[in-house]
PDB file of N, CA and C in Angstrom:
ATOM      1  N   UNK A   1      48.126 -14.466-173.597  1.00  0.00           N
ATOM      2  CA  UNK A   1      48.441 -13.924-172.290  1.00  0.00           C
ATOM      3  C   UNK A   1      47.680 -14.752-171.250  1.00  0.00           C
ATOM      4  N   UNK A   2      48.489 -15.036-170.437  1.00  0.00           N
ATOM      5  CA  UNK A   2      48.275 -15.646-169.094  1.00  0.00           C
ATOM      6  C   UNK A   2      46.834 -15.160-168.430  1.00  0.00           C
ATOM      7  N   UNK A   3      46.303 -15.539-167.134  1.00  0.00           N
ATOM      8  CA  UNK A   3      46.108 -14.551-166.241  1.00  0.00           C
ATOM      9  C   UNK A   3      46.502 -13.834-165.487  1.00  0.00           C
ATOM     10  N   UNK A   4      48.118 -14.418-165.051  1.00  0.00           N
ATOM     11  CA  UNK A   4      48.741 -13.990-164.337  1.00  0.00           C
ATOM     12  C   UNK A   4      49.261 -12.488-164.613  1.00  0.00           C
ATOM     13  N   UNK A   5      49.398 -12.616-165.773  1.00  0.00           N
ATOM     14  CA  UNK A   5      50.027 -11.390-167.010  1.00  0.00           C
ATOM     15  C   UNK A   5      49.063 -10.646-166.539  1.00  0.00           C
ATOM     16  N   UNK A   6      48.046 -11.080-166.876  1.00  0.00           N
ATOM     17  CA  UNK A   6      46.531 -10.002-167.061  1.00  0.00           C
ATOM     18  C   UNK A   6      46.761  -8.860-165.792  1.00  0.00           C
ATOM     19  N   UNK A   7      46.661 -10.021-164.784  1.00  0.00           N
ATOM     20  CA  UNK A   7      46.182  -9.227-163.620  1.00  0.00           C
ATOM     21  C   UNK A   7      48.205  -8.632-163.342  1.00  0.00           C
ATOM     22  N   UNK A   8      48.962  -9.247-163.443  1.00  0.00           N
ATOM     23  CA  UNK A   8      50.325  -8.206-163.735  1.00  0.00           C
ATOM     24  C   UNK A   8      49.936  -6.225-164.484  1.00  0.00           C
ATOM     25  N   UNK A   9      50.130  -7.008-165.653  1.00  0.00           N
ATOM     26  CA  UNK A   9      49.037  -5.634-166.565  1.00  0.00           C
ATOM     27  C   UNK A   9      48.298  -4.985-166.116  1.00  0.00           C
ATOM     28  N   UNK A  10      47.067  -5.530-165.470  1.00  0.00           N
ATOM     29  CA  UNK A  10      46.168  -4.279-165.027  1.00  0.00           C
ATOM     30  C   UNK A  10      47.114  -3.790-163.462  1.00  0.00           C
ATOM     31  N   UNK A  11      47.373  -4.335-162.468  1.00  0.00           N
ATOM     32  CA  UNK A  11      48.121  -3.698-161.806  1.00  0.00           C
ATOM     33  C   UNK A  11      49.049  -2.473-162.215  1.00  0.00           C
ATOM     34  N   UNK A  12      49.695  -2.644-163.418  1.00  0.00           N
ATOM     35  CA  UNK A  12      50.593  -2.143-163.662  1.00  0.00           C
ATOM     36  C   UNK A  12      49.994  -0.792-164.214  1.00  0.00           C
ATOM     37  N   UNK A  13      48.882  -0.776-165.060  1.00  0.00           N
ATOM     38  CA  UNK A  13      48.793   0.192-165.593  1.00  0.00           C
ATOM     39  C   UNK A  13      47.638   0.990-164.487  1.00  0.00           C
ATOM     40  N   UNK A  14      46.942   0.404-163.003  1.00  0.00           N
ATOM     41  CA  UNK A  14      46.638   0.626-162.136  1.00  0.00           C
ATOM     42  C   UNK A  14      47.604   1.995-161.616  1.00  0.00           C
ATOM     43  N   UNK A  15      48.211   1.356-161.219  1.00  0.00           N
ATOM     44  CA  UNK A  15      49.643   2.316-160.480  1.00  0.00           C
ATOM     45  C   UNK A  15      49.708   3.417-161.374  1.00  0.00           C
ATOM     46  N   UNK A  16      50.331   3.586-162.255  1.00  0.00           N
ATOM     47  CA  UNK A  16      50.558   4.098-162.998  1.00  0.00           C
ATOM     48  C   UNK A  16      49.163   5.301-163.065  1.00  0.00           C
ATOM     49  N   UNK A  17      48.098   4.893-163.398  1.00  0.00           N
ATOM     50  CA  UNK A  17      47.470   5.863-163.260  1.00  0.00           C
ATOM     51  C   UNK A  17      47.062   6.483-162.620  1.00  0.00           C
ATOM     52  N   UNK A  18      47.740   6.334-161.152  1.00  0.00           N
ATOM     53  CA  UNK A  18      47.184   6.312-160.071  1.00  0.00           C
ATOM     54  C   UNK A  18      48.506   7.391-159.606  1.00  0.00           C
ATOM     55  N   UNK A  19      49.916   6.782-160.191  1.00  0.00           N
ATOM     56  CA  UNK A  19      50.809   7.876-160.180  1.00  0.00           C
ATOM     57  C   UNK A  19      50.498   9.083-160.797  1.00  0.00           C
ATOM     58  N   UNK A  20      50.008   9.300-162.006  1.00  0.00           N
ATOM     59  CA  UNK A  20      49.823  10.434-162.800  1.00  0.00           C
ATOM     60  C   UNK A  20      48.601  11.135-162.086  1.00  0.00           C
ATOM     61  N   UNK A  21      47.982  10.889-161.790  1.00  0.00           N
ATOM     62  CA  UNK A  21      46.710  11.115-160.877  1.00  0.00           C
ATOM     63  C   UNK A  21      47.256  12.355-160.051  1.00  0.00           C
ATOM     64  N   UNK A  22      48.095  11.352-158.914  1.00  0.00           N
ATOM     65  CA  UNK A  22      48.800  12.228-157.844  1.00  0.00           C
ATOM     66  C   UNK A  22      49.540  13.555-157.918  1.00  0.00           C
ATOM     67  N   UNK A  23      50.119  13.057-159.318  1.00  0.00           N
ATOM     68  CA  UNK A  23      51.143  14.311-160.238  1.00  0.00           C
ATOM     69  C   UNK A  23      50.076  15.242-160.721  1.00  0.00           C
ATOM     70  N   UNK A  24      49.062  15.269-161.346  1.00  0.00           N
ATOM     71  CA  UNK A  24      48.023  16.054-161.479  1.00  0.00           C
ATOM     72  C   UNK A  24      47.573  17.256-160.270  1.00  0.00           C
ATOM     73  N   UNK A  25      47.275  16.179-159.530  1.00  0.00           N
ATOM     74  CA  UNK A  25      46.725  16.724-158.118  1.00  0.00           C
ATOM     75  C   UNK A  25      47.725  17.806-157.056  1.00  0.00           C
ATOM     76  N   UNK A  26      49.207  16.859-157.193  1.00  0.00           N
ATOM     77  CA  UNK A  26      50.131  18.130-156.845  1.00  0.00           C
ATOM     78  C   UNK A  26      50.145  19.323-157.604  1.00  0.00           C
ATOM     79  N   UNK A  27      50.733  19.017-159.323  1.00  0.00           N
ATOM     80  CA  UNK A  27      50.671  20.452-159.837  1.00  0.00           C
ATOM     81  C   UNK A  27      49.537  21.375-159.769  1.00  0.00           C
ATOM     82  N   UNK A  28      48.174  21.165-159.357  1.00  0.00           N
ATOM     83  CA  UNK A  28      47.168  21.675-158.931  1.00  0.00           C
ATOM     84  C   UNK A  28      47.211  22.590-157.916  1.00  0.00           C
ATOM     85  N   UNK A  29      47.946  22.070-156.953  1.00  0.00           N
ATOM     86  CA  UNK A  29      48.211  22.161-155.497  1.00  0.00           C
ATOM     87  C   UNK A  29      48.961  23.175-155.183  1.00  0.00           C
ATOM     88  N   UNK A  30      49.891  23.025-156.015  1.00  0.00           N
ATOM     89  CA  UNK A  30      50.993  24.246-156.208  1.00  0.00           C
ATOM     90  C   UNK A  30      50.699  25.411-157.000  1.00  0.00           C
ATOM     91  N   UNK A  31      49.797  24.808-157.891  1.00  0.00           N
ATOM     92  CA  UNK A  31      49.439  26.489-158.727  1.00  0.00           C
ATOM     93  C   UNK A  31      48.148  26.953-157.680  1.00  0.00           C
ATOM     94  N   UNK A  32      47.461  26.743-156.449  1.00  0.00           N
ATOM     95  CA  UNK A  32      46.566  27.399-155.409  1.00  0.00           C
ATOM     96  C   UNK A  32      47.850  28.023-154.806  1.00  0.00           C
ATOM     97  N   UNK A  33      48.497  27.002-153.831  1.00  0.00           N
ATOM     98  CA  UNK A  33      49.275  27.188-152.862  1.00  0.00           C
ATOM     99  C   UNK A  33      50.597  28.933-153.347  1.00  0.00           C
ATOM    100  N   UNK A  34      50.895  29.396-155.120  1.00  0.00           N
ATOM    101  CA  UNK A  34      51.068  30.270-155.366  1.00  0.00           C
ATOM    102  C   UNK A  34      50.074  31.675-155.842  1.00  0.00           C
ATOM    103  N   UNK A  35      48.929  30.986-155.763  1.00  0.00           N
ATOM    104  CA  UNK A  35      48.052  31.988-155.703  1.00  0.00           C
ATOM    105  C   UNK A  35      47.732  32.189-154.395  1.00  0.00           C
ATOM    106  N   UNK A  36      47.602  31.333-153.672  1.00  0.00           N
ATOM    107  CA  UNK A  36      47.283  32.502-152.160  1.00  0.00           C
ATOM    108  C   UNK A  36      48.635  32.995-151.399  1.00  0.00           C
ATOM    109  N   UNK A  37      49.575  32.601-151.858  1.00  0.00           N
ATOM    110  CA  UNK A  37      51.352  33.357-151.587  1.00  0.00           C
ATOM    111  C   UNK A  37      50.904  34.754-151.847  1.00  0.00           C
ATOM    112  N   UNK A  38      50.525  35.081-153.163  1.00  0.00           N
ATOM    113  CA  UNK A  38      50.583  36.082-154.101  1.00  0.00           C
ATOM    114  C   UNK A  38      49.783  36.688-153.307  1.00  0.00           C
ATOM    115  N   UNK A  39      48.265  36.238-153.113  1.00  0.00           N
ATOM    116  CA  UNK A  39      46.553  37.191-151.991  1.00  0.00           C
ATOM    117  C   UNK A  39      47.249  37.499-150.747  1.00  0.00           C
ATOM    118  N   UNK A  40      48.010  36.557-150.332  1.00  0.00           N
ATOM    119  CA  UNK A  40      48.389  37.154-149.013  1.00  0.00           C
ATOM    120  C   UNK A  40      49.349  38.223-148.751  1.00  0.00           C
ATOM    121  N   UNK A  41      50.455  37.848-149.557  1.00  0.00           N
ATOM    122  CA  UNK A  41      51.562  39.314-149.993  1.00  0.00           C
ATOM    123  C   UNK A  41      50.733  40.888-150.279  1.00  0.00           C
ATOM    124  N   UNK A  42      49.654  40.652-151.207  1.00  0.00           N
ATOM    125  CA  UNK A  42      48.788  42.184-151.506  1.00  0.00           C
ATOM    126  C   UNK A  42      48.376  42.123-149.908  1.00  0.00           C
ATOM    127  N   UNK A  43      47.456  41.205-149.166  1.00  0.00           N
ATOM    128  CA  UNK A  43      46.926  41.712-148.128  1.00  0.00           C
ATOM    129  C   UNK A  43      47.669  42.474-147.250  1.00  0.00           C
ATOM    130  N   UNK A  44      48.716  41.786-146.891  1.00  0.00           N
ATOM    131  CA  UNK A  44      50.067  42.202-145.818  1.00  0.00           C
ATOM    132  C   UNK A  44      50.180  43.235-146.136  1.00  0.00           C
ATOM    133  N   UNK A  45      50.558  44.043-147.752  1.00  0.00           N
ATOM    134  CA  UNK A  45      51.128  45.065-148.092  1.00  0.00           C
ATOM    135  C   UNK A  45      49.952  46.348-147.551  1.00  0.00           C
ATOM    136  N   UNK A  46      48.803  45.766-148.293  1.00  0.00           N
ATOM    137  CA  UNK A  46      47.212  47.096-147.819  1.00  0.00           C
ATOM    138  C   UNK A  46      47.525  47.331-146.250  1.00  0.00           C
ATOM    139  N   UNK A  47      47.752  45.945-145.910  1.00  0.00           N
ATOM    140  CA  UNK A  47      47.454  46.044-144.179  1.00  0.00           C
ATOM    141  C   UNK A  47      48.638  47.082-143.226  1.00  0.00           C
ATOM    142  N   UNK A  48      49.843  47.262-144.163  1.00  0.00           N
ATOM    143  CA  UNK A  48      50.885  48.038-143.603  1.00  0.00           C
ATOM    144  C   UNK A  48      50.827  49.567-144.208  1.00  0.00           C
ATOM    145  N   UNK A  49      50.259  49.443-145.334  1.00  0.00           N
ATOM    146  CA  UNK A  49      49.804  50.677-145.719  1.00  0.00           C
ATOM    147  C   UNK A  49      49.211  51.580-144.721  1.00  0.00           C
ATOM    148  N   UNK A  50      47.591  50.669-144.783  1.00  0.00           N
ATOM    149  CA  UNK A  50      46.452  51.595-143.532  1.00  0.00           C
ATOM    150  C   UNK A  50      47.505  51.725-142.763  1.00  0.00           C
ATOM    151  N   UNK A  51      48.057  51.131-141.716  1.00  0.00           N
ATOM    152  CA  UNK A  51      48.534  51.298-140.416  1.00  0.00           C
ATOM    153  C   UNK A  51      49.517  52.361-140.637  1.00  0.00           C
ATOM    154  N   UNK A  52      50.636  52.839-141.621  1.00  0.00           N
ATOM    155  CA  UNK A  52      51.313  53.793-142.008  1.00  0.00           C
ATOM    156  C   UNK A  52      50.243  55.078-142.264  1.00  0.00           C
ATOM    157  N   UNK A  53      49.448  54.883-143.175  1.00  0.00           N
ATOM    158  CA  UNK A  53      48.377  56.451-142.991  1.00  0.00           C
ATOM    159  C   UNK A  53      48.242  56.050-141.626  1.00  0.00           C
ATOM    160  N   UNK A  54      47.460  55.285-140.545  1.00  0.00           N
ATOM    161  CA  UNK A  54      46.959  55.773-139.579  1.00  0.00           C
ATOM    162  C   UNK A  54      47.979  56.167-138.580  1.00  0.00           C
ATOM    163  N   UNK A  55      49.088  55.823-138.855  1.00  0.00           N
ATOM    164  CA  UNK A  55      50.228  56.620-137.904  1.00  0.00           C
ATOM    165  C   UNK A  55      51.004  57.888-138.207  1.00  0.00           C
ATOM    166  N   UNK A  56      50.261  58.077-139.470  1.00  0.00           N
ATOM    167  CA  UNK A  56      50.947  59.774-139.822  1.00  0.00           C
ATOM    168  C   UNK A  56      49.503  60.440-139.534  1.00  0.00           C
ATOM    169  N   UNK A  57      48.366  59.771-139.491  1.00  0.00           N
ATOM    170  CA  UNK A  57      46.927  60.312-138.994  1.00  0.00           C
ATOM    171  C   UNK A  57      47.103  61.118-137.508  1.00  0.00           C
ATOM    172  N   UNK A  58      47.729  60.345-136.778  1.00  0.00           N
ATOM    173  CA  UNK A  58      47.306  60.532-135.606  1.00  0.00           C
ATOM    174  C   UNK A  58      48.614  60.977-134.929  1.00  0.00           C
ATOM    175  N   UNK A  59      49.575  61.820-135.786  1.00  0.00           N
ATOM    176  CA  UNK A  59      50.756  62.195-134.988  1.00  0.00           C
ATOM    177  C   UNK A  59      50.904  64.036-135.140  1.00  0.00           C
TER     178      UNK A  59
END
């Protein structure tokens, strides 16, 4: 093998890991980004709750 190859090769497998990297980092991203979907849906729900007791509270 060349050098040219070489440094072809390491580029190549550069990228590459550098793609999978990214792919890592998204599916990461997305399993937070559905856990705080999920925290925020319970919050919303508590938060309409109270306000439903406090409007049969005070009528």
């Amino acid at each position: 093998m060349n050098f040219w190859e070489k440094v072809k090769n390491d580029l190549q497998k550069g990228i590459k890991e550098g793609i999978d990297f990214v792919k890592e980092g998204a599916t990461i991203a997305r399993v937070k980004a559905e856990e705080l979907t999920e925290e925020g849906e319970k919050r919303l729900k508590i938060f309409e709750l109270k306000t439903k007791v406090q409007k049969e509270l005070h009528v």
